[in-house]
PDB file of N, CA and C in Angstrom:
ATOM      1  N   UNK A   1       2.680 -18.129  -3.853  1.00  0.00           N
ATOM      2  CA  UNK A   1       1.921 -18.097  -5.093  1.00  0.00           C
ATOM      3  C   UNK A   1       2.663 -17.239  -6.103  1.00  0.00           C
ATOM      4  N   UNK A   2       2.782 -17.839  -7.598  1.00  0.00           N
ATOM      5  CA  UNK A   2       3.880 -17.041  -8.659  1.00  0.00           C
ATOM      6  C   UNK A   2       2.640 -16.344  -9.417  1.00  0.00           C
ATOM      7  N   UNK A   3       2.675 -15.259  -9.220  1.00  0.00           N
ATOM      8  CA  UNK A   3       1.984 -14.180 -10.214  1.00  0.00           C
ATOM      9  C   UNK A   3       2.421 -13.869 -11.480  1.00  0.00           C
ATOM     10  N   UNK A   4       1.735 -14.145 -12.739  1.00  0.00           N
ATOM     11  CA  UNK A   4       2.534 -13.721 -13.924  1.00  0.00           C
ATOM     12  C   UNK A   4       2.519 -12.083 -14.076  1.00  0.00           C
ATOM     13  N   UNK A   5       1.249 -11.513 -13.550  1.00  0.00           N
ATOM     14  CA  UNK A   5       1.349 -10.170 -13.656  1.00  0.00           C
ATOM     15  C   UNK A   5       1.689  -9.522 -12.161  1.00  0.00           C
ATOM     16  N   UNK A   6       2.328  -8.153 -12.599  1.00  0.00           N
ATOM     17  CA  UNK A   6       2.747  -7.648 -10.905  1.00  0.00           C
ATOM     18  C   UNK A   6       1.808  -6.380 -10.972  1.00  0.00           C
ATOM     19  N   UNK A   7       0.330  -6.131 -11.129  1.00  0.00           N
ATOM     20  CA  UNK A   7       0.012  -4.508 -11.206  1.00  0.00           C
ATOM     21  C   UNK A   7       0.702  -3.971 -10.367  1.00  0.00           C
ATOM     22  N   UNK A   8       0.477  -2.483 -10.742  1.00  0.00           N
ATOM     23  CA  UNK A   8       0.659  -1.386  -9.489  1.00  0.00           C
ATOM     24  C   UNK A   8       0.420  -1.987  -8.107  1.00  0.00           C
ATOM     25  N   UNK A   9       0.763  -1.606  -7.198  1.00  0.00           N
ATOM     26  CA  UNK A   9       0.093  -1.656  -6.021  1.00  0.00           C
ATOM     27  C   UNK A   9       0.903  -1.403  -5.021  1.00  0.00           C
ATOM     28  N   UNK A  10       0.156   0.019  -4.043  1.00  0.00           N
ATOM     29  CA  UNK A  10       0.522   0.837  -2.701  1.00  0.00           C
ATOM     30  C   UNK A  10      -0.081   0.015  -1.589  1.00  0.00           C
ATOM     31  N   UNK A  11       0.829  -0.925  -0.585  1.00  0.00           N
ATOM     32  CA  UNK A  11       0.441  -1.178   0.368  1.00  0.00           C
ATOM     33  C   UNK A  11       1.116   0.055   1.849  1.00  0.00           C
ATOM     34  N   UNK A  12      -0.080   0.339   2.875  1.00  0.00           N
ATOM     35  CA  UNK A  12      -0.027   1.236   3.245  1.00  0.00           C
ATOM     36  C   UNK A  12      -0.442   0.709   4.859  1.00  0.00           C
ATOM     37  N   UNK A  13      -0.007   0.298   6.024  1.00  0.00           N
ATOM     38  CA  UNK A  13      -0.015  -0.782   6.883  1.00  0.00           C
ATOM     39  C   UNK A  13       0.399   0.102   7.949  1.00  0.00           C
ATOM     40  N   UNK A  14      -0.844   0.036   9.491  1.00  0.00           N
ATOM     41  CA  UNK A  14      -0.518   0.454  10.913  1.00  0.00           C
ATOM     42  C   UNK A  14       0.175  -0.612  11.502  1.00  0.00           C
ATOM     43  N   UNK A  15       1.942  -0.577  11.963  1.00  0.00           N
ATOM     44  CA  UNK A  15       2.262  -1.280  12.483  1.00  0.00           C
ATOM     45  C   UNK A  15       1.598  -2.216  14.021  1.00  0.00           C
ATOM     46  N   UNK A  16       0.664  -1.471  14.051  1.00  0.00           N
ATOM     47  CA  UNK A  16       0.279  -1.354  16.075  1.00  0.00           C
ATOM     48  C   UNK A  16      -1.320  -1.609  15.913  1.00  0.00           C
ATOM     49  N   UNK A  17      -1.923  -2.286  14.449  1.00  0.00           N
ATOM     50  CA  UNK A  17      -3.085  -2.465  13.956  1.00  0.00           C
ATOM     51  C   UNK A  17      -3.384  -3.922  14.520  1.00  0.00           C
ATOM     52  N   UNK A  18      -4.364  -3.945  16.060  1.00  0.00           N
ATOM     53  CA  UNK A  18      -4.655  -5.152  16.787  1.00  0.00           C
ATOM     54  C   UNK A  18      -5.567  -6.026  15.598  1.00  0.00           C
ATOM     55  N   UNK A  19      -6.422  -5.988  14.622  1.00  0.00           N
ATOM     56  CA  UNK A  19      -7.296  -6.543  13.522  1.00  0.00           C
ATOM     57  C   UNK A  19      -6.142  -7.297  12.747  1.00  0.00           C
ATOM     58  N   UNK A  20      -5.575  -6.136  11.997  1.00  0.00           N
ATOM     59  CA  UNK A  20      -4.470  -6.232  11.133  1.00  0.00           C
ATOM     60  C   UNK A  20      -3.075  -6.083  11.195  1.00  0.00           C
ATOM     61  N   UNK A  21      -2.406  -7.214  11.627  1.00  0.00           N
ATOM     62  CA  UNK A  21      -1.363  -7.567  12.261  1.00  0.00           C
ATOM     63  C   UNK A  21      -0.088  -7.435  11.059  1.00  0.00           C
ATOM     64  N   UNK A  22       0.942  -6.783  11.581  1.00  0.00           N
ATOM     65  CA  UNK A  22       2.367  -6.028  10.357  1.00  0.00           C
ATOM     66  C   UNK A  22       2.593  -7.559  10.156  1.00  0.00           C
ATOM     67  N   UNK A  23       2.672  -8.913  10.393  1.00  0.00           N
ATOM     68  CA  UNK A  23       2.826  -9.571   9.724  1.00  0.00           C
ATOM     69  C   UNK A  23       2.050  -9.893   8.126  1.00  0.00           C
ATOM     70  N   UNK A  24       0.493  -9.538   8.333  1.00  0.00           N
ATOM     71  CA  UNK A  24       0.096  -9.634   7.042  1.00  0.00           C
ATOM     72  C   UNK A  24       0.299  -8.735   6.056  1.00  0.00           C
ATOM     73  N   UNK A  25       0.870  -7.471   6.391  1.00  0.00           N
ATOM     74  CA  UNK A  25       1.738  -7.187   5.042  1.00  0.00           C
ATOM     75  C   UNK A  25       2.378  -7.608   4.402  1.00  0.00           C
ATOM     76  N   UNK A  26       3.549  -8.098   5.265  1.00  0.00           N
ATOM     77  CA  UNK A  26       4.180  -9.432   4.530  1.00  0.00           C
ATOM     78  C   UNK A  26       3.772 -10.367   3.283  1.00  0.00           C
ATOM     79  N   UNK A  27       2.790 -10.775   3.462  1.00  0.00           N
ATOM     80  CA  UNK A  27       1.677 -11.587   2.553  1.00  0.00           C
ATOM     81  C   UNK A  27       1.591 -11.074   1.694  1.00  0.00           C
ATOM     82  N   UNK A  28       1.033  -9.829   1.523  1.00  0.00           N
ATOM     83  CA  UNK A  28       0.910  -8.753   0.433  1.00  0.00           C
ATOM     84  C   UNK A  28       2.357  -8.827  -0.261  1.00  0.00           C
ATOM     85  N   UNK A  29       3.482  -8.282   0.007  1.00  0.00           N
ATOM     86  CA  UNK A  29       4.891  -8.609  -0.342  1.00  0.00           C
ATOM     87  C   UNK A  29       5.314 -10.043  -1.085  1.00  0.00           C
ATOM     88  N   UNK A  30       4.891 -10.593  -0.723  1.00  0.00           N
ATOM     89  CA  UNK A  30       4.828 -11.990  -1.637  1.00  0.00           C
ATOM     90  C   UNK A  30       4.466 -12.449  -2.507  1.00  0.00           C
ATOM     91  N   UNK A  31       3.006 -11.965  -2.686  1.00  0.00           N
ATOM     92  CA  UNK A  31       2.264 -11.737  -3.862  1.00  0.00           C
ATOM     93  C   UNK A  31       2.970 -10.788  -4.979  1.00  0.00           C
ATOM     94  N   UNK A  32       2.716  -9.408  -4.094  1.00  0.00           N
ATOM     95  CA  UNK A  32       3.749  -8.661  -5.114  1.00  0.00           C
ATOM     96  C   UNK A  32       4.942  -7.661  -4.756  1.00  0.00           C
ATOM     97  N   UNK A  33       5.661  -8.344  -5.054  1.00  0.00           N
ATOM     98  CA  UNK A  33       6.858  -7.787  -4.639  1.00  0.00           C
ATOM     99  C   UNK A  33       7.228  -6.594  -5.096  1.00  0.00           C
ATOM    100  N   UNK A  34       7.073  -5.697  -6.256  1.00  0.00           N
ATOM    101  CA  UNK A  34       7.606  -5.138  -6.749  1.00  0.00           C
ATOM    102  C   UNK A  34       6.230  -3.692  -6.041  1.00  0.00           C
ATOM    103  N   UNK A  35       5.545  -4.013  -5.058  1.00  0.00           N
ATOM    104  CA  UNK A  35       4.332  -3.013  -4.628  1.00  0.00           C
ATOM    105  C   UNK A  35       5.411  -1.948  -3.870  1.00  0.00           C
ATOM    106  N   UNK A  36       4.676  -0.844  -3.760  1.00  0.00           N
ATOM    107  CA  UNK A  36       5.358   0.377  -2.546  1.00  0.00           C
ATOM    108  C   UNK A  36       4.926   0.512  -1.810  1.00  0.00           C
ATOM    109  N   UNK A  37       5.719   0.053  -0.581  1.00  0.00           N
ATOM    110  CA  UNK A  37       5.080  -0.138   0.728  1.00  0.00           C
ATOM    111  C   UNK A  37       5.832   0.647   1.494  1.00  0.00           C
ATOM    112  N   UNK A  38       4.256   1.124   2.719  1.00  0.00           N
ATOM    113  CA  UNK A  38       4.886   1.896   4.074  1.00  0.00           C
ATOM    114  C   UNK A  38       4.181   1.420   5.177  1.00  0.00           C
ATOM    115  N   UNK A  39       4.860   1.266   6.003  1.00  0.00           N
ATOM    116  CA  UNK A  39       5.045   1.070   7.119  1.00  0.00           C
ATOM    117  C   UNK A  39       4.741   2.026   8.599  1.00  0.00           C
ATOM    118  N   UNK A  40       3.360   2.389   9.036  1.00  0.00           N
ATOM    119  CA  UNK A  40       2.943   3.713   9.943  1.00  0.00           C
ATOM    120  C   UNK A  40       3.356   3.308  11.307  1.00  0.00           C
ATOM    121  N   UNK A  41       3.793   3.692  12.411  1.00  0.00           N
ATOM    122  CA  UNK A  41       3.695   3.933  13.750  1.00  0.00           C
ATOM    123  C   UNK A  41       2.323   4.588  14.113  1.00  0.00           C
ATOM    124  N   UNK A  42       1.075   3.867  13.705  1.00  0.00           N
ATOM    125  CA  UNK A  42      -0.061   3.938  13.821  1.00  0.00           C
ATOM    126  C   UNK A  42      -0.939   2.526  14.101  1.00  0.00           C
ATOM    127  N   UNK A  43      -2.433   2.884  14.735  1.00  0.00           N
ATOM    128  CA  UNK A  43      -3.615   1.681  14.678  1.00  0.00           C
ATOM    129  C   UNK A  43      -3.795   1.370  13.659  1.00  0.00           C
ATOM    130  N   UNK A  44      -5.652   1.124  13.653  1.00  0.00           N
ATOM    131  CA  UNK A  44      -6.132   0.589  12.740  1.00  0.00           C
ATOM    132  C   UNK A  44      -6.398   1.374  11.501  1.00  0.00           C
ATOM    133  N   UNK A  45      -5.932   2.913  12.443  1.00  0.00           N
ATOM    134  CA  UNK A  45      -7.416   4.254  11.549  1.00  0.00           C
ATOM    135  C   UNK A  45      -6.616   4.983  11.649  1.00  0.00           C
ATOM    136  N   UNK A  46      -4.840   4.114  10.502  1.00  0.00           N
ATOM    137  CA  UNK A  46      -3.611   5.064  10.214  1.00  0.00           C
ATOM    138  C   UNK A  46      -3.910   6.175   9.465  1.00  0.00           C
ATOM    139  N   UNK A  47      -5.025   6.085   8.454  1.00  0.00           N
ATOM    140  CA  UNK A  47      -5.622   7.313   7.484  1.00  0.00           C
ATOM    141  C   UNK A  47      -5.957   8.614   8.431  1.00  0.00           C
ATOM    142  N   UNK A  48      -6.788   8.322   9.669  1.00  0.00           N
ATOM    143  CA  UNK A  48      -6.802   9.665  10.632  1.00  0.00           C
ATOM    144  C   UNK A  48      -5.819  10.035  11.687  1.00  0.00           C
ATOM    145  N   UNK A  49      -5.140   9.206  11.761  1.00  0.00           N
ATOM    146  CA  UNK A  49      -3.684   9.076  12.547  1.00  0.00           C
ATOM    147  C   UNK A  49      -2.818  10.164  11.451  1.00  0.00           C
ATOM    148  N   UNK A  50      -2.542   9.887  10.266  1.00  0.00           N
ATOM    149  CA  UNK A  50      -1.542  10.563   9.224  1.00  0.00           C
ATOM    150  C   UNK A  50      -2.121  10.689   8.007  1.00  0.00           C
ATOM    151  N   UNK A  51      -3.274  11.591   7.875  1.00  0.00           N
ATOM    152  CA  UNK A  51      -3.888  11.552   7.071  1.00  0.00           C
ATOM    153  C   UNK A  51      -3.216  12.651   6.233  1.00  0.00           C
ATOM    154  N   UNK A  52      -2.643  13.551   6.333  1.00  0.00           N
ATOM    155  CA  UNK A  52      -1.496  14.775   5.453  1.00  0.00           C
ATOM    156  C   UNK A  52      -0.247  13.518   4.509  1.00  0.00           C
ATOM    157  N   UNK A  53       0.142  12.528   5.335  1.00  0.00           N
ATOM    158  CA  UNK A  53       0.862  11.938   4.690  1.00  0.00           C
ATOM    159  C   UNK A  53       0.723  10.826   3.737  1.00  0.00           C
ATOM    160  N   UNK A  54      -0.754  10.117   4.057  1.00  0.00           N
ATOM    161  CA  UNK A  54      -0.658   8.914   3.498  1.00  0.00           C
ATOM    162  C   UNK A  54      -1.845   9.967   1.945  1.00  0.00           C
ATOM    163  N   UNK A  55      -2.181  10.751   2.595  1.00  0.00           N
ATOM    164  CA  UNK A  55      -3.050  11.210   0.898  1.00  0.00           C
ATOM    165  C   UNK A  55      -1.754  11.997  -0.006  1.00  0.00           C
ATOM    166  N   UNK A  56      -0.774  12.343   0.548  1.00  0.00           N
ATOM    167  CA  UNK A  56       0.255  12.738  -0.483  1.00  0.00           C
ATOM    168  C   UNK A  56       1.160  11.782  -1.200  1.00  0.00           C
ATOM    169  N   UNK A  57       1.098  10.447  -0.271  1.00  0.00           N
ATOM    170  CA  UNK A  57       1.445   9.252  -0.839  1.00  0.00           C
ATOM    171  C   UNK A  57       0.884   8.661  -1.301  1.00  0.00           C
ATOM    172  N   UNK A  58      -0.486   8.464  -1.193  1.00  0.00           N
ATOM    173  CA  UNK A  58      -1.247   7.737  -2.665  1.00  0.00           C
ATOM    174  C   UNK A  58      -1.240   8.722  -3.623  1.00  0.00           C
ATOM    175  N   UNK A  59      -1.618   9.985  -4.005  1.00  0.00           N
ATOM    176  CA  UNK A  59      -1.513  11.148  -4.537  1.00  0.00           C
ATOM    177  C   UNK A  59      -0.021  10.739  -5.628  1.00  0.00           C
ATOM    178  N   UNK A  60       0.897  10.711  -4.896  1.00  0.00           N
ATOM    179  CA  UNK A  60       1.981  10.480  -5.348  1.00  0.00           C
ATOM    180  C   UNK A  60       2.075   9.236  -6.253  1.00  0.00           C
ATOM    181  N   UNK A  61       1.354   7.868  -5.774  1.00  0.00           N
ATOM    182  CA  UNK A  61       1.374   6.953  -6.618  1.00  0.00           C
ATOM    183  C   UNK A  61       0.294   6.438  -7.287  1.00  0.00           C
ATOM    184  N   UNK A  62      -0.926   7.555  -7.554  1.00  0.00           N
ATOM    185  CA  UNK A  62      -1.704   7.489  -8.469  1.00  0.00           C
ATOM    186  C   UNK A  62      -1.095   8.334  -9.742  1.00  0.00           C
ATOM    187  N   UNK A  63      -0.590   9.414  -8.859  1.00  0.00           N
ATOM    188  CA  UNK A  63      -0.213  10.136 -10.636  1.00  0.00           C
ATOM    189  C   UNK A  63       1.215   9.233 -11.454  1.00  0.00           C
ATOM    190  N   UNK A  64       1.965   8.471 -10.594  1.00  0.00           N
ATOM    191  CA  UNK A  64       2.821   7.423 -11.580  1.00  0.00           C
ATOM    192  C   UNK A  64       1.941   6.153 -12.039  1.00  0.00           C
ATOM    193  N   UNK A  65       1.230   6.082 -11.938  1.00  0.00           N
ATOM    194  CA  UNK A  65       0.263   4.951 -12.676  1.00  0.00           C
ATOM    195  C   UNK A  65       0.583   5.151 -14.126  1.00  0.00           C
ATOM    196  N   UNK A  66       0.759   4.675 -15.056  1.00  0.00           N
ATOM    197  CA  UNK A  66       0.363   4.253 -16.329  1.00  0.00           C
ATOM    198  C   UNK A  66      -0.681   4.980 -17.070  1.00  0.00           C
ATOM    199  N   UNK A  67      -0.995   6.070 -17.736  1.00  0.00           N
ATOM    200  CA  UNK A  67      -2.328   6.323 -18.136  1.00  0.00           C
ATOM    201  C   UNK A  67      -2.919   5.448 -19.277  1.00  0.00           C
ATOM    202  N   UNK A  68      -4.363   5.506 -19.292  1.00  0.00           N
ATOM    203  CA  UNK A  68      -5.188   4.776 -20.326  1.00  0.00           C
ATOM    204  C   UNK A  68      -5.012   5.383 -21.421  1.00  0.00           C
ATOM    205  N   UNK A  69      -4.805   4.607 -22.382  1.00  0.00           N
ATOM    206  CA  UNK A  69      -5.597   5.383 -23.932  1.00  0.00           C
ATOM    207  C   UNK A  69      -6.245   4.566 -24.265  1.00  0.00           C
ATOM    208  N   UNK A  70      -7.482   4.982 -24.911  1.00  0.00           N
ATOM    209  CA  UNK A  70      -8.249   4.519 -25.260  1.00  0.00           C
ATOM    210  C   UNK A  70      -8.360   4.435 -26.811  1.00  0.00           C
ATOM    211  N   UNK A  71      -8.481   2.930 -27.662  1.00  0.00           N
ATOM    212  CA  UNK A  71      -8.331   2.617 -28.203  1.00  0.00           C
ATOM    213  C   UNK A  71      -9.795   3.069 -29.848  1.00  0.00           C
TER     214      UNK A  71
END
């Protein structure tokens, strides 16, 4: 599928996630390619698995977001 727009977007994926299988990241990648993606040596419940790392990495790519002004 060709997306004209690419938003932001942090994909953040437990390789070893029996629900959510590292192939469907992939998917995500296709859609949008230009997203920042990581890749955990974790389950399903990578957030309590590496939770020091993945909140300094969204952290990290909320504050490069784009800010609003309001018009």
């Amino acid at each position: 599928m060709f997306l004209r727009a690419s938003p932001p977007a942090q994909i953040l994926w437990g390789c070893n996630d029996p629900l959510f299988l590292e192939a469907g990241a992939g998917a995500y990648l296709t859609d949008l390619p230009n997203a920042e993606f990581h890749l955990f040596d974790t389950g399903h419940f990578a957030l309590e698995e590496r939770l020091e790392t993945i909140t300094s990495l969204v952290a990290g790519f909320v504050s490069r977001l784009p800010k609003r002004v309001d018009t």
